[in-house]
Protein backbone atom coordinates (compact mmCIF):
# COMPACT_ATOMS: atom_id res chain seq x y z
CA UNK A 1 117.22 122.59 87.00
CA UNK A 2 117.95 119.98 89.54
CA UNK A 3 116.87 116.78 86.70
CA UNK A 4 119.17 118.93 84.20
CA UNK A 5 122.29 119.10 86.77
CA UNK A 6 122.03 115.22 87.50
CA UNK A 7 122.02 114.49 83.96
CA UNK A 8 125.49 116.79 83.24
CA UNK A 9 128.79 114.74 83.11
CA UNK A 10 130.53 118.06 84.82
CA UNK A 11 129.18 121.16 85.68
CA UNK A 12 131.59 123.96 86.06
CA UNK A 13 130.83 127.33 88.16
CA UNK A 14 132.00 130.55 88.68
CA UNK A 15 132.43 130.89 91.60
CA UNK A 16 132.92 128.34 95.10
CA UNK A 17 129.59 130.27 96.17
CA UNK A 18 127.81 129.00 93.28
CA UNK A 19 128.79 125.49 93.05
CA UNK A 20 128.18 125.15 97.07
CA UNK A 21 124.69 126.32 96.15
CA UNK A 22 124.09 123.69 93.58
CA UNK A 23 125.85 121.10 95.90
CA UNK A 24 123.46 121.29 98.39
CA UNK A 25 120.75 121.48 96.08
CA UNK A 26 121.49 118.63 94.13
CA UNK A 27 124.49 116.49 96.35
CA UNK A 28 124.75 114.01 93.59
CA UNK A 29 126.64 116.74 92.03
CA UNK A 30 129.12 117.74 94.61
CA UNK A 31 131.68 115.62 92.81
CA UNK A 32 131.49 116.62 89.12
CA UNK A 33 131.95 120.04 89.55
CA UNK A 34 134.72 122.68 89.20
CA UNK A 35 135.22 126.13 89.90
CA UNK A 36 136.75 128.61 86.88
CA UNK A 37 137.21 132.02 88.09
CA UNK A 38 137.15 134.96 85.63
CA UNK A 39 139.65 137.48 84.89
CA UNK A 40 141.98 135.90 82.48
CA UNK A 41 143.23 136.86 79.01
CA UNK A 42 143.20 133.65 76.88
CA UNK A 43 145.87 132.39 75.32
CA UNK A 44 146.04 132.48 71.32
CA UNK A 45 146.22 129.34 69.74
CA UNK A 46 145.11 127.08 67.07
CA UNK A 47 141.86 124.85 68.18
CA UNK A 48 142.00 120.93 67.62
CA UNK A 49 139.33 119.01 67.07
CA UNK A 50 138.10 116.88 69.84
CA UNK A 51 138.55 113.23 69.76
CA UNK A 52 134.75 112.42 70.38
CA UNK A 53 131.17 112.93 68.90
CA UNK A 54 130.15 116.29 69.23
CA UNK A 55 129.33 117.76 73.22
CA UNK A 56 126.39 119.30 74.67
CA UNK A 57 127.18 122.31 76.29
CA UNK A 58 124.71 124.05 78.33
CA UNK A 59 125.23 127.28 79.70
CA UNK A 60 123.12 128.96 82.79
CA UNK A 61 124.41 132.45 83.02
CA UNK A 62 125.10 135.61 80.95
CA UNK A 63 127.68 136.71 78.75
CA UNK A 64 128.94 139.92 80.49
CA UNK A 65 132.35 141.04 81.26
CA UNK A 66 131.26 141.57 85.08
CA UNK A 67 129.91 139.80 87.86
């Protein structure tokens, strides 16, 4: 996990106790991070393409509508 984390351009968590975790774990990554809490309704609107070569996105978690 660590070699995967150091090799992520930003690595966002959900929640500060989670992204503390991984900052101690891996401090390289203490300042590419970000915190986005759940519990919003997302706004409707039409998706643009992005302006670069397609991402890697990597997700660690599970899709459930709890913590």
């Amino acid at each position: 996990m660590a070699k995967t984390l150091r090799t992520a351009q930003w690595i966002t968590c959900v929640s500060t106790a989670v992204q503390r975790h991984w900052s101690k774990q891996v401090p390289e990554v203490s300042g590419s991070s970000s915190v986005v809490y759940n519990g919003f309704k997302p706004v409707a609107r039409p998706i643009a393409s992005l302006p670069m070569e397609s991402p890697v996105l990597l997700y660690l978690g599970r899709l459930a509508p709890e913590k």
